[in-house]
N, C-alpha and C. Protein backbone atom coordinates (compact mmCIF):
# COMPACT_ATOMS: atom_id res chain seq x y z
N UNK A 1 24.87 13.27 -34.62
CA UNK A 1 26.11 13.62 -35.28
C UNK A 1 27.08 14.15 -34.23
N UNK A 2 28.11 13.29 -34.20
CA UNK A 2 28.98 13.79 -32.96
C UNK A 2 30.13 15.11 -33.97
N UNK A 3 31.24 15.45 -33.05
CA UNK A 3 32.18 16.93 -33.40
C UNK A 3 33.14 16.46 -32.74
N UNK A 4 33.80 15.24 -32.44
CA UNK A 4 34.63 14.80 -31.59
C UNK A 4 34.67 13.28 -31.89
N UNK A 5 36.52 13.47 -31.01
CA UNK A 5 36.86 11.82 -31.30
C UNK A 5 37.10 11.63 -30.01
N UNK A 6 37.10 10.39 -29.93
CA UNK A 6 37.00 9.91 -28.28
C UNK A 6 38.85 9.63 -28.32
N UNK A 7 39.77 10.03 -27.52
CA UNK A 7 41.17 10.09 -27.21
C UNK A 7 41.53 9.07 -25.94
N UNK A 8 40.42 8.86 -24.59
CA UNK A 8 41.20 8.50 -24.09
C UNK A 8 39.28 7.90 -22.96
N UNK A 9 39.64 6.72 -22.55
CA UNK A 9 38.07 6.62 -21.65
C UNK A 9 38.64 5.70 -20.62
N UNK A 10 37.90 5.37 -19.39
CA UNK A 10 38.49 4.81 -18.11
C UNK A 10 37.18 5.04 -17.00
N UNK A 11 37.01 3.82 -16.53
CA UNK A 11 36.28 3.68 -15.63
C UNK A 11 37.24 4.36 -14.28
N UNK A 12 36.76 4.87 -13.66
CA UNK A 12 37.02 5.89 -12.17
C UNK A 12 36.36 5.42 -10.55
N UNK A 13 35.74 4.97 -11.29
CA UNK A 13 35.19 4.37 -9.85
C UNK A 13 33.95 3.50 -10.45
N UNK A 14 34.02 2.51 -9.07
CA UNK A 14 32.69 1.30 -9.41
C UNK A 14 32.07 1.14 -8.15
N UNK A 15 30.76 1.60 -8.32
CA UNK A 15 29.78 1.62 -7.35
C UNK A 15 28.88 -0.13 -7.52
N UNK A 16 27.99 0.49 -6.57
CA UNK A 16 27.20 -0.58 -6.36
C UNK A 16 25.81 -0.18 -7.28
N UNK A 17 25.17 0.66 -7.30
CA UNK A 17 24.75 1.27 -7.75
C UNK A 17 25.49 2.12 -9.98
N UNK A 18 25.76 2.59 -9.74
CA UNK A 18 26.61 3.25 -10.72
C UNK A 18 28.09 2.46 -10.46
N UNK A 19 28.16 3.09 -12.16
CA UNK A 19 29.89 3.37 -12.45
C UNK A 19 30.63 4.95 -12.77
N UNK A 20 31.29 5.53 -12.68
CA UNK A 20 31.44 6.50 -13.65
C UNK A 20 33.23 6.57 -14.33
N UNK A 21 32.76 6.97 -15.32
CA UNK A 21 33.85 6.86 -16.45
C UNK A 21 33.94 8.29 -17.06
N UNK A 22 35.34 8.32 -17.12
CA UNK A 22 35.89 9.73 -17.92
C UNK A 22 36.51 9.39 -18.87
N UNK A 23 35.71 10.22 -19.48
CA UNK A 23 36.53 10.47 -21.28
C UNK A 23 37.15 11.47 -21.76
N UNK A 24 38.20 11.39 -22.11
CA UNK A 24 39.26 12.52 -22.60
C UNK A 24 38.65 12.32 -24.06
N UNK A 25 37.87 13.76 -24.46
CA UNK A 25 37.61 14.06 -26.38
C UNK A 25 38.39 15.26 -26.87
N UNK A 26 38.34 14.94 -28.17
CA UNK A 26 39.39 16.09 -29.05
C UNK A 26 38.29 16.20 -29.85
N UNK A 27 38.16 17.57 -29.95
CA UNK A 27 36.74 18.21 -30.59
C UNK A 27 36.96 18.35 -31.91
N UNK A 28 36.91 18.63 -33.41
CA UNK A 28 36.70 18.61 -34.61
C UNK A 28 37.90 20.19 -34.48
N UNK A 29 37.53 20.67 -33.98
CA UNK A 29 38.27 21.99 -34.26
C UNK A 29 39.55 22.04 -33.46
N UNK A 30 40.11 20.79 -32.86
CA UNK A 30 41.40 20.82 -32.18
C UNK A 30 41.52 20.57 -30.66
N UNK A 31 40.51 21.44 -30.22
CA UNK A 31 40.37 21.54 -28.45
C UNK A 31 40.47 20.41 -27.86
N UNK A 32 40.21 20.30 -26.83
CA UNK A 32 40.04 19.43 -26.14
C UNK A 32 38.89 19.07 -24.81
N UNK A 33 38.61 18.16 -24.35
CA UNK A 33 37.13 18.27 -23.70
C UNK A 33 37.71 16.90 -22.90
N UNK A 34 36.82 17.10 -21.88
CA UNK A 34 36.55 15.93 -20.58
C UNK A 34 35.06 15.58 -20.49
N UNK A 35 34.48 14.39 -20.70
CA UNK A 35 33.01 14.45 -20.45
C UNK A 35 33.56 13.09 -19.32
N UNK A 36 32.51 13.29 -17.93
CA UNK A 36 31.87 12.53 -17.03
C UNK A 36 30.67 11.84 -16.89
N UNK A 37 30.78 10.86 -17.52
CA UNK A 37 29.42 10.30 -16.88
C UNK A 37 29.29 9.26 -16.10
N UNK A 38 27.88 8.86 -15.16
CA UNK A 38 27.79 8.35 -14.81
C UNK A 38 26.77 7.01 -15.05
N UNK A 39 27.72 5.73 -15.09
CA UNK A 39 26.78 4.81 -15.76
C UNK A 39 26.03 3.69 -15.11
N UNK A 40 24.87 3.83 -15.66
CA UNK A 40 23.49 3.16 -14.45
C UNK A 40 22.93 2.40 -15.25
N UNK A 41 22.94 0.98 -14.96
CA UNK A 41 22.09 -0.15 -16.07
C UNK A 41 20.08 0.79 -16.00
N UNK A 42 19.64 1.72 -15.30
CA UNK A 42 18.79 2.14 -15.64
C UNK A 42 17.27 1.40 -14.59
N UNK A 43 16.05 1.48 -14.63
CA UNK A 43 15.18 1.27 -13.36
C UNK A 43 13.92 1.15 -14.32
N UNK A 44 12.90 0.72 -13.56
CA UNK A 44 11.51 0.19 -14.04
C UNK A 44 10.48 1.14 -12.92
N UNK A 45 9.51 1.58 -13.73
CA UNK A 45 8.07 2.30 -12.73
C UNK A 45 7.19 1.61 -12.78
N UNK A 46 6.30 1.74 -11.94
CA UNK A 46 4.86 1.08 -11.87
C UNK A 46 4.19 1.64 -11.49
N UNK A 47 2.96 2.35 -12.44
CA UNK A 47 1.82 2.72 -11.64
C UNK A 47 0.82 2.46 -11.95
N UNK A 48 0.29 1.84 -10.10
CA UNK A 48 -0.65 0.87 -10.06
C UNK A 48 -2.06 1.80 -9.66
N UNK A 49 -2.81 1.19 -10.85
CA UNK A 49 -4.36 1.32 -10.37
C UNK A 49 -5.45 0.82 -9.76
N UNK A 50 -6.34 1.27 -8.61
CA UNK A 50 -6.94 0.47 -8.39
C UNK A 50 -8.38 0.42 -9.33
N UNK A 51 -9.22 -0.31 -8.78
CA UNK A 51 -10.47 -0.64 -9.16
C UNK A 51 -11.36 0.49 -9.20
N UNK A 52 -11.05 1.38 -8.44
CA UNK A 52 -11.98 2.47 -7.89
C UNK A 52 -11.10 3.87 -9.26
N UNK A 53 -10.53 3.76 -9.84
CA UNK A 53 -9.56 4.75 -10.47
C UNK A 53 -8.21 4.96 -9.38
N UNK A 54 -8.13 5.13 -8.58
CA UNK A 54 -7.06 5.63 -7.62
C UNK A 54 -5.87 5.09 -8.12
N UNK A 55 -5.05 5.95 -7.69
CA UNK A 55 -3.42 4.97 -7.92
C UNK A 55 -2.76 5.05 -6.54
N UNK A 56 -1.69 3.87 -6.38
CA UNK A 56 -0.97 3.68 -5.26
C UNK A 56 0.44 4.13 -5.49
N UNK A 57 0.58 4.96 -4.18
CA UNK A 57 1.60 5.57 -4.13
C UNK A 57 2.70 5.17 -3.08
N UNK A 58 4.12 5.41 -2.98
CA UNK A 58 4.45 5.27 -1.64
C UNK A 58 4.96 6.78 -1.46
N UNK A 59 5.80 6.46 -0.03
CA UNK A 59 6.21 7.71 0.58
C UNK A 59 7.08 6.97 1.11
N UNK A 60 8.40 7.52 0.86
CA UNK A 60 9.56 7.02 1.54
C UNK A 60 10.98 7.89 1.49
N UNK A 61 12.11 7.62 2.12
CA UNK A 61 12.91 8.17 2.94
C UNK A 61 13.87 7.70 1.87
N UNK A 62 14.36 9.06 1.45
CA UNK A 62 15.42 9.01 0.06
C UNK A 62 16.87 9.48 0.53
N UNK A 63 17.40 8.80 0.96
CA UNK A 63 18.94 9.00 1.57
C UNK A 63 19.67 10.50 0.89
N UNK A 64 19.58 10.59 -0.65
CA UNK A 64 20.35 11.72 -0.98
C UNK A 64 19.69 12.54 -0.66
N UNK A 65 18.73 12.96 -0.45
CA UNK A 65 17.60 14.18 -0.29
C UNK A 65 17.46 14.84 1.20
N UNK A 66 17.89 13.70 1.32
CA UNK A 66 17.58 13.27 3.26
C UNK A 66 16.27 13.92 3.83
N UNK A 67 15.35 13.48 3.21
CA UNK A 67 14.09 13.44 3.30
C UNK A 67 13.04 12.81 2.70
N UNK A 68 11.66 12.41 2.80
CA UNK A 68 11.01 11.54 2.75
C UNK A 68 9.99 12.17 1.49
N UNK A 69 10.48 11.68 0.33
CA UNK A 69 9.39 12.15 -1.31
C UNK A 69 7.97 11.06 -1.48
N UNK A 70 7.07 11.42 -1.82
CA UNK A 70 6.05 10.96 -2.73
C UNK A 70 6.41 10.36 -4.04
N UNK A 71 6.25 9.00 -4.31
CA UNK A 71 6.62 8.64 -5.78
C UNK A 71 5.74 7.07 -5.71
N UNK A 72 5.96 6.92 -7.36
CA UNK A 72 5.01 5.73 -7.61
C UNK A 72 6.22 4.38 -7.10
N UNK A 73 5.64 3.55 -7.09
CA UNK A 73 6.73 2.35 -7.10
C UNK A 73 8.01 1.86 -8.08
N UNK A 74 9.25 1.72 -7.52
CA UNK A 74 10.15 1.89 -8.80
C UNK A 74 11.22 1.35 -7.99
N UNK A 75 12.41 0.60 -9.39
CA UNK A 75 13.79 -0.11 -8.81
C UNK A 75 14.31 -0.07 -9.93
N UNK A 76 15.87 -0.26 -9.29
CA UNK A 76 16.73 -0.31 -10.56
C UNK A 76 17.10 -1.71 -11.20
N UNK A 77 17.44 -1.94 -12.36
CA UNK A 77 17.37 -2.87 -12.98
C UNK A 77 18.69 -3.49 -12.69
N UNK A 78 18.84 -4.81 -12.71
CA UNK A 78 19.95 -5.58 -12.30
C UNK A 78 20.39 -5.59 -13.65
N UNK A 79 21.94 -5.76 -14.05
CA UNK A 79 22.62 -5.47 -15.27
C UNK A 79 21.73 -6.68 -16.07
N UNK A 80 21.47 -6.31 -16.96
CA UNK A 80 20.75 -7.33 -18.63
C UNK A 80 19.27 -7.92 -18.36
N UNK A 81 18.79 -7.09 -16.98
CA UNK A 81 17.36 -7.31 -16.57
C UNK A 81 16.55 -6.93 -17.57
N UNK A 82 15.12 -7.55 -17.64
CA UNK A 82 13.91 -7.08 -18.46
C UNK A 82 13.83 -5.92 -17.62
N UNK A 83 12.83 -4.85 -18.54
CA UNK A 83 12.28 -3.91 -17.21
C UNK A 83 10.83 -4.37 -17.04
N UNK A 84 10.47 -5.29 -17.50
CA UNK A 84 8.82 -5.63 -17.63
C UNK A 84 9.42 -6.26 -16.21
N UNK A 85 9.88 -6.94 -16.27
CA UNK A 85 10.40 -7.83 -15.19
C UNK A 85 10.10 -6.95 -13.60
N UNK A 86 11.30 -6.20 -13.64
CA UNK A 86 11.53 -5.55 -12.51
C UNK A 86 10.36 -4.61 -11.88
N UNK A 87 9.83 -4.11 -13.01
CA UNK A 87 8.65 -3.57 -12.58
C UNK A 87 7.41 -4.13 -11.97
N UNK A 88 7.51 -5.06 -12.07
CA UNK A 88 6.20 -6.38 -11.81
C UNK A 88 7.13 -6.74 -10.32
N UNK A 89 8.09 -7.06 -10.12
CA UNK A 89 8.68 -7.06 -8.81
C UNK A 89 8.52 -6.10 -8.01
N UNK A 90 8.80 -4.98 -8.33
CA UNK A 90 9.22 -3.94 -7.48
C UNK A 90 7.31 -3.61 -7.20
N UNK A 91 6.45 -3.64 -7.64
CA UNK A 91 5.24 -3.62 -7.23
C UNK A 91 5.35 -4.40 -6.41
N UNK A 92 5.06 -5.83 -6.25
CA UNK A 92 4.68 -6.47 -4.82
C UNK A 92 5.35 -6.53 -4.16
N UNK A 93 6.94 -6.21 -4.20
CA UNK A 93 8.07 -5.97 -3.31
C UNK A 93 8.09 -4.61 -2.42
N UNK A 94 7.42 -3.61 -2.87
CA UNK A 94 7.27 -2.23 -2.21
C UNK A 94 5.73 -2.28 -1.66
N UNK A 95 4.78 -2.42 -2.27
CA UNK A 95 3.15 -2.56 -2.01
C UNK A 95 2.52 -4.28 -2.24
N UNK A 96 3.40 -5.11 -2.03
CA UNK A 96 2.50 -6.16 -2.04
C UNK A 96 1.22 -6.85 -2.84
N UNK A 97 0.75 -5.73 -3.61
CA UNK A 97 -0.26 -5.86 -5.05
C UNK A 97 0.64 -7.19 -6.05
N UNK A 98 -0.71 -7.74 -7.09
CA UNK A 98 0.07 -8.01 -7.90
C UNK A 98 -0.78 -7.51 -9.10
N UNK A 99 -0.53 -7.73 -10.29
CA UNK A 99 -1.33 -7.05 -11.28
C UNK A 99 -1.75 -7.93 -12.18
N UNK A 100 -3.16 -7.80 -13.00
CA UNK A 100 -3.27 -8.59 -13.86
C UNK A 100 -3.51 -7.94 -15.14
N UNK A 101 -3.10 -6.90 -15.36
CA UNK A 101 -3.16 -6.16 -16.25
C UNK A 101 -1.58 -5.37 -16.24
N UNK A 102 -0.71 -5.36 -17.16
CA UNK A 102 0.28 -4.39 -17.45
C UNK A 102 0.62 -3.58 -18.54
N UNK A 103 1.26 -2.92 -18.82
CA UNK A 103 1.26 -2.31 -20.19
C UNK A 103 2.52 -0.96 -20.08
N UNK A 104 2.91 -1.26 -21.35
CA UNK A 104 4.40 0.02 -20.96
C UNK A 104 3.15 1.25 -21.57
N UNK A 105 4.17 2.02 -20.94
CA UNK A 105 3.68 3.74 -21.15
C UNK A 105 5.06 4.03 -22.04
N UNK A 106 6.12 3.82 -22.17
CA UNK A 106 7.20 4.55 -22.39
C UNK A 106 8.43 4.60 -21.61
N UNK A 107 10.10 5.24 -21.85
CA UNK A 107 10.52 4.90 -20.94
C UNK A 107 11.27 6.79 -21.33
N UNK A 108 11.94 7.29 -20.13
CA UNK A 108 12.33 8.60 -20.11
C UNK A 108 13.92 8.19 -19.73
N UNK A 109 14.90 9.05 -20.19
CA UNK A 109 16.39 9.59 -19.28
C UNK A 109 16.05 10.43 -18.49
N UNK A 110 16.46 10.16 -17.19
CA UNK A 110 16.48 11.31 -16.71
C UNK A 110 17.06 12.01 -16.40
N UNK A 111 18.55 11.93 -16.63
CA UNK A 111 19.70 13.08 -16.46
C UNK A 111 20.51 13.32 -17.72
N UNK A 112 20.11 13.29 -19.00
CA UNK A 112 20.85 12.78 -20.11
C UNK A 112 22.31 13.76 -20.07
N UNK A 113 22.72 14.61 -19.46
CA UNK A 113 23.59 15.32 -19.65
C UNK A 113 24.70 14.80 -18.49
N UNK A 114 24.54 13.74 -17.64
CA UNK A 114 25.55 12.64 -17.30
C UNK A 114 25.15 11.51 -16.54
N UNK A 115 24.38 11.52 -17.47
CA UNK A 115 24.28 10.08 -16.49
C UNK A 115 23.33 9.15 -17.69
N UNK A 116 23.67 7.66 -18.36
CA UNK A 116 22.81 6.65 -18.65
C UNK A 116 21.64 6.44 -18.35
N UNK A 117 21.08 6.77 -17.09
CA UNK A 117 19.92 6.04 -16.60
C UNK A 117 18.77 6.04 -17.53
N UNK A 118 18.30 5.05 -18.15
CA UNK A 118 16.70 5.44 -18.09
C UNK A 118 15.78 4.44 -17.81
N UNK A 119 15.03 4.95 -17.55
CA UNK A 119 12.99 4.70 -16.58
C UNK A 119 12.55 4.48 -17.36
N UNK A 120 11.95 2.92 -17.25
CA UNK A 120 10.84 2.26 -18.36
C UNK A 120 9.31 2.59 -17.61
N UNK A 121 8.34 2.96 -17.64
CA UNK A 121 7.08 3.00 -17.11
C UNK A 121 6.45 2.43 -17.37
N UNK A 122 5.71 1.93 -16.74
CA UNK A 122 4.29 0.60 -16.67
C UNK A 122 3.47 0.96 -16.41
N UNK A 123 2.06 0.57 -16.88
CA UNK A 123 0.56 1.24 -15.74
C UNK A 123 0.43 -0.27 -15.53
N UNK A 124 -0.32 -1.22 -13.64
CA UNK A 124 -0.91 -2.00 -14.02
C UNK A 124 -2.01 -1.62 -13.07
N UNK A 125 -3.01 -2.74 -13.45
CA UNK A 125 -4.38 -2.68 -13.63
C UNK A 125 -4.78 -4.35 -13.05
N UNK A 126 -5.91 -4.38 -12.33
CA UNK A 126 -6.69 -5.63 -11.81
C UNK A 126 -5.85 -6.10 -11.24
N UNK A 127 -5.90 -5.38 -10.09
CA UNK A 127 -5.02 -5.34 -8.65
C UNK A 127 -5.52 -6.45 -7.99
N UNK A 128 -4.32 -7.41 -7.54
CA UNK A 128 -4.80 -8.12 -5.85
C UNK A 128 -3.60 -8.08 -5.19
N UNK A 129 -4.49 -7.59 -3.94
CA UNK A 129 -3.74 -7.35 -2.84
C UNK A 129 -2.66 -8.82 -2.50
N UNK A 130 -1.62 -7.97 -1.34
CA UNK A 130 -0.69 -9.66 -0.95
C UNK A 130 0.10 -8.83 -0.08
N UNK A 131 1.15 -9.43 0.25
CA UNK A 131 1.94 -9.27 1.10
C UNK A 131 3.18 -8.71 0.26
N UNK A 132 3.91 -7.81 0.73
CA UNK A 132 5.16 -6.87 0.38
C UNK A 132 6.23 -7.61 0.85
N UNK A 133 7.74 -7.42 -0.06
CA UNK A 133 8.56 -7.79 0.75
C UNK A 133 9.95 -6.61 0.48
N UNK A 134 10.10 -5.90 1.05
CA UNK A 134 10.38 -4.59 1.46
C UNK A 134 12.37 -4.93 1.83
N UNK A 135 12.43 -4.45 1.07
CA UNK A 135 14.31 -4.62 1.46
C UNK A 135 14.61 -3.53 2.64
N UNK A 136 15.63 -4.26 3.21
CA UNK A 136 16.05 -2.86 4.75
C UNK A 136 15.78 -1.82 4.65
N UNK A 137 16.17 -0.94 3.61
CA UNK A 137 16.27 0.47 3.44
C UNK A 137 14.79 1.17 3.36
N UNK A 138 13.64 -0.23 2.68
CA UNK A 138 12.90 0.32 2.70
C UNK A 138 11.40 0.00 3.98
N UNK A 139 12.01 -0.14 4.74
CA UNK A 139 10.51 -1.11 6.29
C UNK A 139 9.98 0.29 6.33
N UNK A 140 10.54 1.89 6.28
CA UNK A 140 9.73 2.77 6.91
C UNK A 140 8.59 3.42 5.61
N UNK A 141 8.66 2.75 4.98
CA UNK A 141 7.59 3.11 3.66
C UNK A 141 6.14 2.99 3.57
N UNK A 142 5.54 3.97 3.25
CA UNK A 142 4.35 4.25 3.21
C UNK A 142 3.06 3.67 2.32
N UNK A 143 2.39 2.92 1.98
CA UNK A 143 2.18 2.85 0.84
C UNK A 143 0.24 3.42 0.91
N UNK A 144 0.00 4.28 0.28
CA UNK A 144 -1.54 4.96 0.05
C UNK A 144 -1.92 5.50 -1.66
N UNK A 145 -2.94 5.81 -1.33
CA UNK A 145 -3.72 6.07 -2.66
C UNK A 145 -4.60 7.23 -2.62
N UNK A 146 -4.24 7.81 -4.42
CA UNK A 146 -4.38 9.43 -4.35
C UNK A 146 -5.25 9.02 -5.69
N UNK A 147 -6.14 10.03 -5.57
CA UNK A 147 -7.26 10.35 -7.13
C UNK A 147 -6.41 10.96 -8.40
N UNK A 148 -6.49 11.04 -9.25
CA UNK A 148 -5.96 11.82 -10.30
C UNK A 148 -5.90 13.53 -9.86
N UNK A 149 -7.07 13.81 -9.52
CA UNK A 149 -7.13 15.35 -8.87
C UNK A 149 -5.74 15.80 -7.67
N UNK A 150 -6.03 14.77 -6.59
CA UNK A 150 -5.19 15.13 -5.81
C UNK A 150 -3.81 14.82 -6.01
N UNK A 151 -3.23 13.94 -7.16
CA UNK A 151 -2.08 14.29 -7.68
C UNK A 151 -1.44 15.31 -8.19
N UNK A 152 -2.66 15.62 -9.32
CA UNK A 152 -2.34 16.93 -10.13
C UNK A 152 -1.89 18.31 -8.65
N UNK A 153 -2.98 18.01 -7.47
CA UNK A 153 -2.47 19.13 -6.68
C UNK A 153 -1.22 19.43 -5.78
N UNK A 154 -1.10 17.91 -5.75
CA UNK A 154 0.26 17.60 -5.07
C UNK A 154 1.32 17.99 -6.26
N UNK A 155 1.32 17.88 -7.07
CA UNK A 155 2.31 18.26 -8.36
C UNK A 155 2.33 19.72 -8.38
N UNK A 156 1.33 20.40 -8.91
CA UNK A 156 1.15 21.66 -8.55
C UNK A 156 1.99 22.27 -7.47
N UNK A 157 1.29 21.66 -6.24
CA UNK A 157 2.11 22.51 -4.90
C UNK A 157 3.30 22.07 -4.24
N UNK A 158 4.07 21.14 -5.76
CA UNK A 158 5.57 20.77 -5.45
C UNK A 158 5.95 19.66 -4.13
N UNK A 159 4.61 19.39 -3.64
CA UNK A 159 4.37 17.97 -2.63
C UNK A 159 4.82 16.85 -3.32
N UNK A 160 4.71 16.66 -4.95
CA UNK A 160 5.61 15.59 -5.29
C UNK A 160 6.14 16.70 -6.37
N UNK A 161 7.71 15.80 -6.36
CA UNK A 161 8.29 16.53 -6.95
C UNK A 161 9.45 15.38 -7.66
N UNK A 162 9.09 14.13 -7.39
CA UNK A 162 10.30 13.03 -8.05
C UNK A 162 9.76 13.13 -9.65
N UNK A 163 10.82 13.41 -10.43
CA UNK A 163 10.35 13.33 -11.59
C UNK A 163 9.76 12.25 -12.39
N UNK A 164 10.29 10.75 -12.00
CA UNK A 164 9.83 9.44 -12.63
C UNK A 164 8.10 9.39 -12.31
N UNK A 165 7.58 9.93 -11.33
CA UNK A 165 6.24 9.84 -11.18
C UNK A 165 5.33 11.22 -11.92
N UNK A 166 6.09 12.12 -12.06
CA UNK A 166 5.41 13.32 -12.33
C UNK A 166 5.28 13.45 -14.19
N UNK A 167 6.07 12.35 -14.35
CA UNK A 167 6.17 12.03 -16.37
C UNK A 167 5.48 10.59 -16.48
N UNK A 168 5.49 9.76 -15.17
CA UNK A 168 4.74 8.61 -15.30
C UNK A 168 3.14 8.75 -15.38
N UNK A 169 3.05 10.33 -14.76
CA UNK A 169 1.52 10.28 -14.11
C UNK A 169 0.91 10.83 -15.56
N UNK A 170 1.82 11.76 -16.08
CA UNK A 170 1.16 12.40 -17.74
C UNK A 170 1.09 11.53 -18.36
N UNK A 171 2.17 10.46 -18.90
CA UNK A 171 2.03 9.60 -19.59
C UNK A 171 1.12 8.85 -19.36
N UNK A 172 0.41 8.39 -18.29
CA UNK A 172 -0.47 7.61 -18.48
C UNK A 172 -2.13 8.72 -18.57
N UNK A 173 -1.79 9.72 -18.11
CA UNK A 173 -2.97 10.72 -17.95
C UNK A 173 -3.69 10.85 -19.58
N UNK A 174 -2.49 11.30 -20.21
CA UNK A 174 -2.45 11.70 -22.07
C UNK A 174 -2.78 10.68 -22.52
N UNK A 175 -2.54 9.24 -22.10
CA UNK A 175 -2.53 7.79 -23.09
C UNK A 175 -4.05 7.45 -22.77
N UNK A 176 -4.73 8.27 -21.83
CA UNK A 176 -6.32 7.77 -21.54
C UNK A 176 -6.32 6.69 -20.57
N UNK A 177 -5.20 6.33 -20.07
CA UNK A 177 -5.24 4.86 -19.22
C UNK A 177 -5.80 5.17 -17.71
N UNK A 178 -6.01 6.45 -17.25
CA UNK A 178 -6.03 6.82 -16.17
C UNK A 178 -6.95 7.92 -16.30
């Protein structure tokens, strides 16, 4: 139930990545309001299991952070993309696996207070190995494998801390898949 009429909206800038658009609202009681958001066709996760239980992780070098996070495999969706799609890419495109098993977990927002985005999650399963094909940004990437335990401790001691993996890892933890 919205409290407002939308008065006035305009794209502001167009990224490559994002858009963001401002909206001039007139609230129910007269006022007036500015909401910003920023709009993101949204991204696909994958987390891959191996045979042994383990899951594969990477480690890579996150430009806004300007430092190098722990997270499962993940990309953003090209405008009117599947996310089953992208997620099945962005696995053998980051780690070279392919899967013969997939399955959604769910999908999260993760900034709902400005920004569109949201994260579809995948678990897959009956892994074969292959060859990666790694876009520029990403050649210095890591890719290894952590137990359920040593996630939970890395979570714990804030060693990972990207949220798409830390709601990917419950969701599949709670669903029994892992």
């Amino acid at each position: 139930m919205t409290n407002y009429k939308l008065k006035k909206s305009e794209i502001v800038f167009k990224g490559r990545v994002f858009e963001v658009q401002v909206d001039e609202i007139i609230y129910d009681s007269g006022n007036g309001g500015i909401r910003e958001t920023a709009i993101h066709h949204g991204g696909a996760v994958m987390l891959p299991v191996t045979s042994e239980g383990k899951l594969i992780l990477i480690k890579q070098f996150r430009y806004p952070l300007q430092k190098e996070i722990i997270e499962f495999p993940a990309g953003k969706l090209n405008k009117d993309e599947d996310p089953y799609g992208c997620a099945v890419r962005e696995l053998t495109e980051e780690t070279g696996y392919k899967a013969g098993f997939v399955k959604k977990l769910g999908a999260i927002c993760t900034t709902p207070g400005f920004c569109t985005e949201i994260l579809h999650i995948y678990i897959a399963k009956d892994l074969t190995p292959g060859n990666h094909n790694r876009e520029e940004g990403e050649y210095g990437m890591e890719v290894f494998e952590l137990t359920k335990e040593e996630i939970q401790n890395k979570i714990s001691s804030g060693e990972i801390c990207d949220a798409k993996t830390i709601c990917g890892f419950y969701m599949a933890l709670t669903s029994g898949l892992i």
